[in-house]
C-alpha atoms as a PDB file:
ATOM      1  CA  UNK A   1     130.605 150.821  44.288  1.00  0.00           C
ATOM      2  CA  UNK A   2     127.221 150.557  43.148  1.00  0.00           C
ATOM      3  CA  UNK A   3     125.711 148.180  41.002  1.00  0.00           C
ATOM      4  CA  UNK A   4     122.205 149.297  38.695  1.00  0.00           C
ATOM      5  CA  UNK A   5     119.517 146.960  36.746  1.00  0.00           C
ATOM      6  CA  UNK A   6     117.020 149.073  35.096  1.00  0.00           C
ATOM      7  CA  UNK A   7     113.461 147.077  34.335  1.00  0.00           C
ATOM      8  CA  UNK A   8     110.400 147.875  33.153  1.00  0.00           C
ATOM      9  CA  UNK A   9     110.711 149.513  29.620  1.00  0.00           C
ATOM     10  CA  UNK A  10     109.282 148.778  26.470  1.00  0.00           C
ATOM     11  CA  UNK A  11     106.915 149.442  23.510  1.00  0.00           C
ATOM     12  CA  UNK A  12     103.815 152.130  23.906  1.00  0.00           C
ATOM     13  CA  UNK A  13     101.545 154.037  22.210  1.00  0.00           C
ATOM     14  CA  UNK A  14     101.575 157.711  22.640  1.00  0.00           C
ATOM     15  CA  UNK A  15      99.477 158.506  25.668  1.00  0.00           C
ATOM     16  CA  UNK A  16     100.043 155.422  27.676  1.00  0.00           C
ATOM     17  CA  UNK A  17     102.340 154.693  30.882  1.00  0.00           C
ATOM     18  CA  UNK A  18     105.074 152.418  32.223  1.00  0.00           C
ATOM     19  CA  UNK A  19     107.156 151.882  35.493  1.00  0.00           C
ATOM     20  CA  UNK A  20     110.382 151.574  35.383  1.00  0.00           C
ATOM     21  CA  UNK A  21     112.244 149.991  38.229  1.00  0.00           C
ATOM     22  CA  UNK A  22     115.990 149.894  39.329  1.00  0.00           C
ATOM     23  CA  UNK A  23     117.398 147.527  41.003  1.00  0.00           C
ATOM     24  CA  UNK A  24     120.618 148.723  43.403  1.00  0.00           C
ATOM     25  CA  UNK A  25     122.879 146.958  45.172  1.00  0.00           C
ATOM     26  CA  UNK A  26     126.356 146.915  46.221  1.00  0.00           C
ATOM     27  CA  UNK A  27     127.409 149.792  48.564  1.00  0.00           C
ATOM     28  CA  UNK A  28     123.803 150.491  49.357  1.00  0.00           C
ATOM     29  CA  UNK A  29     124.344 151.843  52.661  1.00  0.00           C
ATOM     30  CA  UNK A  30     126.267 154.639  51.382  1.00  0.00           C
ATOM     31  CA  UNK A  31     123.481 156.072  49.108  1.00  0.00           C
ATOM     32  CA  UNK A  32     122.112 159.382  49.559  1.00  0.00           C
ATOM     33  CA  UNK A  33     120.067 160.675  46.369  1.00  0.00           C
ATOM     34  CA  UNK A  34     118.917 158.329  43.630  1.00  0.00           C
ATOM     35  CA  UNK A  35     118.612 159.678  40.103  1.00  0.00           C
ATOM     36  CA  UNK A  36     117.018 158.602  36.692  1.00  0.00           C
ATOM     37  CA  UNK A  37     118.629 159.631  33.137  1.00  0.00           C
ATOM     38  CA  UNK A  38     118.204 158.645  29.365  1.00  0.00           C
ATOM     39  CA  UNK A  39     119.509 158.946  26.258  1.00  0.00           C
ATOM     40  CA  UNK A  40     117.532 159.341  23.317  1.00  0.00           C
ATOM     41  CA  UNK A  41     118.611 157.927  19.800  1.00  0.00           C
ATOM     42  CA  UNK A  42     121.528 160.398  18.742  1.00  0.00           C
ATOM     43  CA  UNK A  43     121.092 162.368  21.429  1.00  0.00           C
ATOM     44  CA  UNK A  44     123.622 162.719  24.723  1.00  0.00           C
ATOM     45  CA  UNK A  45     122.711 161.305  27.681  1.00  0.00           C
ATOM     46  CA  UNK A  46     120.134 163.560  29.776  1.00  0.00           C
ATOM     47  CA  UNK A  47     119.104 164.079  33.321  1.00  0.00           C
ATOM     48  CA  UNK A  48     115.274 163.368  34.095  1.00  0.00           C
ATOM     49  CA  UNK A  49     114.569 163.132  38.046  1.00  0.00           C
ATOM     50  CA  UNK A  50     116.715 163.184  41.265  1.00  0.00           C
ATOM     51  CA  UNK A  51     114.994 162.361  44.561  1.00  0.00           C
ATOM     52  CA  UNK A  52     116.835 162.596  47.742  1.00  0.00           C
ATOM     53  CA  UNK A  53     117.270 160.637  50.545  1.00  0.00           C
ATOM     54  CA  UNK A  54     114.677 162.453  52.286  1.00  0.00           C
ATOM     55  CA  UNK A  55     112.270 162.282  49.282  1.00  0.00           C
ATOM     56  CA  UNK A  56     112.692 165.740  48.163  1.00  0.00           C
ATOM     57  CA  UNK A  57     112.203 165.237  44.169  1.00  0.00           C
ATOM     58  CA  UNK A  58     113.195 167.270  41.205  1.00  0.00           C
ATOM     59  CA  UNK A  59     112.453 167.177  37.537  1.00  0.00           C
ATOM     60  CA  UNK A  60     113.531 168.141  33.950  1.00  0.00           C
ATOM     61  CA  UNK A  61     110.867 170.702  32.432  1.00  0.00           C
ATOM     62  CA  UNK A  62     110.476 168.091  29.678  1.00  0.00           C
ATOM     63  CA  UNK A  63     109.069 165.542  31.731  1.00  0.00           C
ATOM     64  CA  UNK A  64     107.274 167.567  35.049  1.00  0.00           C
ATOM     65  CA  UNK A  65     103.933 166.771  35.633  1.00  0.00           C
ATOM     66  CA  UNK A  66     103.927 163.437  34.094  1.00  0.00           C
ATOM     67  CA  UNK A  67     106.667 161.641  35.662  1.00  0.00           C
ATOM     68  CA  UNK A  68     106.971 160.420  38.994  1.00  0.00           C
ATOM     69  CA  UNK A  69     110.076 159.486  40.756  1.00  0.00           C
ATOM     70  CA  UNK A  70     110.172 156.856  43.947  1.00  0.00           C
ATOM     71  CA  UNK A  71     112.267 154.938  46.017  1.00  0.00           C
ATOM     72  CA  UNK A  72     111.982 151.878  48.223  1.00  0.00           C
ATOM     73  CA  UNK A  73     114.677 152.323  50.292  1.00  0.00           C
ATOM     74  CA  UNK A  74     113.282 148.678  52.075  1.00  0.00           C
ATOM     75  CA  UNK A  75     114.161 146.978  48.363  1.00  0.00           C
ATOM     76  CA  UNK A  76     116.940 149.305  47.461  1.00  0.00           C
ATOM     77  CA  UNK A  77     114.836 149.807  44.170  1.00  0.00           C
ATOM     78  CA  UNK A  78     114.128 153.044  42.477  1.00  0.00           C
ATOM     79  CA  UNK A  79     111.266 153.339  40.384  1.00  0.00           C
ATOM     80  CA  UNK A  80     110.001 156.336  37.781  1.00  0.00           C
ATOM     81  CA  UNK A  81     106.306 156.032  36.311  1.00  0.00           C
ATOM     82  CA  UNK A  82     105.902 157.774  33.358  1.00  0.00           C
ATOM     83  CA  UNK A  83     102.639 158.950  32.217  1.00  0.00           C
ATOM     84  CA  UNK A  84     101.119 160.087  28.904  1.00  0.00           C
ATOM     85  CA  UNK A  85     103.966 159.322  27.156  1.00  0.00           C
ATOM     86  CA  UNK A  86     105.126 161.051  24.094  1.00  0.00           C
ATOM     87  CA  UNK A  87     107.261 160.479  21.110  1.00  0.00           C
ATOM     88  CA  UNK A  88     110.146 162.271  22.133  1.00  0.00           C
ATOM     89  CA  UNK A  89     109.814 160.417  25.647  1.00  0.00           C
ATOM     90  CA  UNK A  90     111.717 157.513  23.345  1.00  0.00           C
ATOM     91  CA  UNK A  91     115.290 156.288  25.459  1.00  0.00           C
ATOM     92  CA  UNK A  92     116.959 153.950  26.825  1.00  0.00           C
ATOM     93  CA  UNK A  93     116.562 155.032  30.462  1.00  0.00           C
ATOM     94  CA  UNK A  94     119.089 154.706  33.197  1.00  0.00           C
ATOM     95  CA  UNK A  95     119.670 155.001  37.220  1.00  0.00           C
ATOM     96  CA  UNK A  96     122.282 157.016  39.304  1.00  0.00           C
ATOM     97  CA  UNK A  97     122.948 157.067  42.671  1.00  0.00           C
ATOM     98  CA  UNK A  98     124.887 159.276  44.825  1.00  0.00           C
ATOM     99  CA  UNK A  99     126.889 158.397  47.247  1.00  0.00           C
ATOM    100  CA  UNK A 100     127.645 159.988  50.660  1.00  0.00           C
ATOM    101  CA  UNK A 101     131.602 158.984  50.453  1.00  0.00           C
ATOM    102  CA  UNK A 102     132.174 159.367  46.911  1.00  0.00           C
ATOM    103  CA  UNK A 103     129.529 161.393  44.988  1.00  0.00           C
ATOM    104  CA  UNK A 104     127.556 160.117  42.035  1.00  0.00           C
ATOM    105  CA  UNK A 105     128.634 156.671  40.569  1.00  0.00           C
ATOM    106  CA  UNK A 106     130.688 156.120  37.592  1.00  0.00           C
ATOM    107  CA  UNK A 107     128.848 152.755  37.002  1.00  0.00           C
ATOM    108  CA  UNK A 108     125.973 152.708  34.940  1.00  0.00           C
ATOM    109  CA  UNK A 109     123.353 149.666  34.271  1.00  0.00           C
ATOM    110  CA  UNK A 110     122.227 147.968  30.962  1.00  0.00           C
ATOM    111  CA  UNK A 111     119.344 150.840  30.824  1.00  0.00           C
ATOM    112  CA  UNK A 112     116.265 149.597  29.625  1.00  0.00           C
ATOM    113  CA  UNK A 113     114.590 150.837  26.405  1.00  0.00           C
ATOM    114  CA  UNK A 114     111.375 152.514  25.952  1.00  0.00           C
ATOM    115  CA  UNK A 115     109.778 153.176  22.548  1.00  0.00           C
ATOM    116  CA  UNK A 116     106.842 155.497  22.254  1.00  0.00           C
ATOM    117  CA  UNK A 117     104.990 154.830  18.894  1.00  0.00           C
ATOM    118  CA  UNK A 118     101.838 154.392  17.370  1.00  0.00           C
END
C-alpha cells in the first residue's frame, strides 16, 4: 500500500496561487500514474489532475489552464500549483496514486485545506 501527506494549502485571496505537495511513500515502486482530487464543503469528492508515469497530464475543465500538475519521481512527491485561484477553487485537496499491481489506492491522506477568500 501507499501512504499520502498532502502540504501546502491554506488561506488566499481570489487571484493568487499555492503549491501543493504530496508526499508518497510506501509501495512506491509500484506506482504508475499519480492523481490530485478535492472535495469542496458539501460537495462529493472530485477528480482534478492525473499525470502519468510518463508525464502525460490531464485535467478537469474547471481547473485547465490554471493548474499545473508535477511529479518528482526522485522525492516520490507530487505537486499541483494552482493559479488565479477562485472561490469555488475552495477544498480540502487530496493525492491518488495508481498502482501497477493493484490499481488506484484505497488509502487516502489527511488532505490539506485551501480557502479562497477575500
Amino acid at each position: 500500500q501507499v501512504q499520502f501527506v498532502e502540504s501546502g494549502g491554506g488561506l488566499v485571496q481570489p487571484g493568487g496561487s499555492l503549491r501543493l505537495s504530496c508526499a508518497a511513500s510506501g509501495s512506491i515502486f509500484s506506482i504508475d500514474a499519480m492523481a490530485w482530487y478535492r472535495q469542496g464543503p458539501g460537495k462529493q469528492r472530485e477528480w482534478v489532475a492525473t499525470i502519468t508515469s510518463r508525464g502525460t497530464t490531464d485535467y478537469a475543465d474547471s481547473v485547465k489552464g490554471r493548474f499545473t500538475i508535477s511529479r518528482d519521481n526522485a522525492k516520490n512527491t507530487l505537486y499541483l500549483q494552482m493559479n488565479s485561484l477562485k472561490p469555488e477553487d475552495t477544498a480540502v485537496y487530496y493525492c491518488n496514486a495508481q498502482l501497477r499491481t493493484t490499481g488506484w489506492s484505497s488509502n487516502w491522506g489527511q488532505g490539506t485545506q485551501v480557502t479562497v477568500s477575500a
